[in-house]
Protein backbone atom coordinates (compact mmCIF):
# COMPACT_ATOMS: atom_id res chain seq x y z
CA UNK A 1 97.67 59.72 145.54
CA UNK A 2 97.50 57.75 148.74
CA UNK A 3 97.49 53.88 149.57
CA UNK A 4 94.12 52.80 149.94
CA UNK A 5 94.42 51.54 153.80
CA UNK A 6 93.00 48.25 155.15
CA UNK A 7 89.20 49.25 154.54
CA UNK A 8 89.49 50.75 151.22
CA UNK A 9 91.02 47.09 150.25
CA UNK A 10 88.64 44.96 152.28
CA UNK A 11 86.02 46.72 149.95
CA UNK A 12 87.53 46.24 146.74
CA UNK A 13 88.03 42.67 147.81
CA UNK A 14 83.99 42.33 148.18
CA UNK A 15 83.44 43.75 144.99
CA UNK A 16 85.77 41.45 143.29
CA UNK A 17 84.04 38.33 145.17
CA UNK A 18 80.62 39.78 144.39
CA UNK A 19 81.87 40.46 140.43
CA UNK A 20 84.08 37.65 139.36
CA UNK A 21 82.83 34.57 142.25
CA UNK A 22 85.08 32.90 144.74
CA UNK A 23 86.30 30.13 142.16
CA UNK A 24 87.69 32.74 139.69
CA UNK A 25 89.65 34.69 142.16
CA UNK A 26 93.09 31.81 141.63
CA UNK A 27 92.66 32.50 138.26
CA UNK A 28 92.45 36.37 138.81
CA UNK A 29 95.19 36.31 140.94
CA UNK A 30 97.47 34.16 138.88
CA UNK A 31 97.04 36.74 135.74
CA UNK A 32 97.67 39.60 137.69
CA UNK A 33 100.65 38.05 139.17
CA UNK A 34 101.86 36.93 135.57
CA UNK A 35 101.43 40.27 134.14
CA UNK A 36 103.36 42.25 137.43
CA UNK A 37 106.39 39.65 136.48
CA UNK A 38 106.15 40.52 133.14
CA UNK A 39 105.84 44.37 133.72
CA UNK A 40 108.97 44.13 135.96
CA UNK A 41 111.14 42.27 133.40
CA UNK A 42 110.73 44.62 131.03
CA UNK A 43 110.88 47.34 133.01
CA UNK A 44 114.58 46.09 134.12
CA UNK A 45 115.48 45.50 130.72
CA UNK A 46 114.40 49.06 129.54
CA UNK A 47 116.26 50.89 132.50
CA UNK A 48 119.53 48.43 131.35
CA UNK A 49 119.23 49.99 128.04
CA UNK A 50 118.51 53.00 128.74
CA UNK A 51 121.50 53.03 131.42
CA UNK A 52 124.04 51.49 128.04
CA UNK A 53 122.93 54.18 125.73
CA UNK A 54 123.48 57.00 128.61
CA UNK A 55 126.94 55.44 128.86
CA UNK A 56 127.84 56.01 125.23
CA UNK A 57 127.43 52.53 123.58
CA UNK A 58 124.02 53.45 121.44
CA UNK A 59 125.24 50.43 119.28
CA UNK A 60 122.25 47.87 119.37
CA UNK A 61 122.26 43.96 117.96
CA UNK A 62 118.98 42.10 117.82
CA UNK A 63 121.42 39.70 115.74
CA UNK A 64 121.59 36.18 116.62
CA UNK A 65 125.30 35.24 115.99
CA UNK A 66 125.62 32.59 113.26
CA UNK A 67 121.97 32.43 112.67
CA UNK A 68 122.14 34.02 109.31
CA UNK A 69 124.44 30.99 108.51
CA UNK A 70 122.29 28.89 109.63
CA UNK A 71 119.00 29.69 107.96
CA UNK A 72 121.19 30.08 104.82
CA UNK A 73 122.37 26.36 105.02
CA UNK A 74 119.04 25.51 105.80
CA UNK A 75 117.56 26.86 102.64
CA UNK A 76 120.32 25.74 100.59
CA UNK A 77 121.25 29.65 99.65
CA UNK A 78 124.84 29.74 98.55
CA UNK A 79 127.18 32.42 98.99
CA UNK A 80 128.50 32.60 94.99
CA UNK A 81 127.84 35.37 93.18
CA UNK A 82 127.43 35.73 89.44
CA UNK A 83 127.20 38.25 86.66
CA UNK A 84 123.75 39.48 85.69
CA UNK A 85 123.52 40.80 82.03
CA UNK A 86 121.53 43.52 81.35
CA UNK A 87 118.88 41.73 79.03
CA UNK A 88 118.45 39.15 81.88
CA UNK A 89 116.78 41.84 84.07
């Protein structure tokens, strides 16, 4: 499909005036530009993994080191284990 030239976008630029009004158009314009940042990042971040699984390493960690420690300590959850009996269950 071809670039819409200077015209084509001079229209769509009056329809969006006529549509939205000349004081939403910042707004507009800030969302769109949020969401093409956005788009981009992951992008990147999907062609990075795909480019470390290609490689071999298909190992992934969402893991936060030391953060299962930490919630642990936070909730007072020791690490001691002790017998269950079978007419406790």
């Amino acid at each position: 499909m071809p670039m819409p030239g200077p015209a084509e976008l001079a229209i769509i630029l009056v329809i969006v005036v006529i549509i939205f009004g000349v004081g939403k158009l910042p707004e507009i314009g800030g969302a769109l530009g949020k969401g093409i940042r956005e788009f981009k990042t992951e992008s990147t971040t999907e062609e990075k993994e795909a480019a470390r699984i290609a490689k071999g390493d298909s190992t992934t960690s969402y893991a936060v080191p030391g953060a299962t420690k930490d919630v642990r300590e936070e909730a007072g959850i020791t690490r001691e284990r002790r017998e269950v009996r079978a007419d406790e269950i």
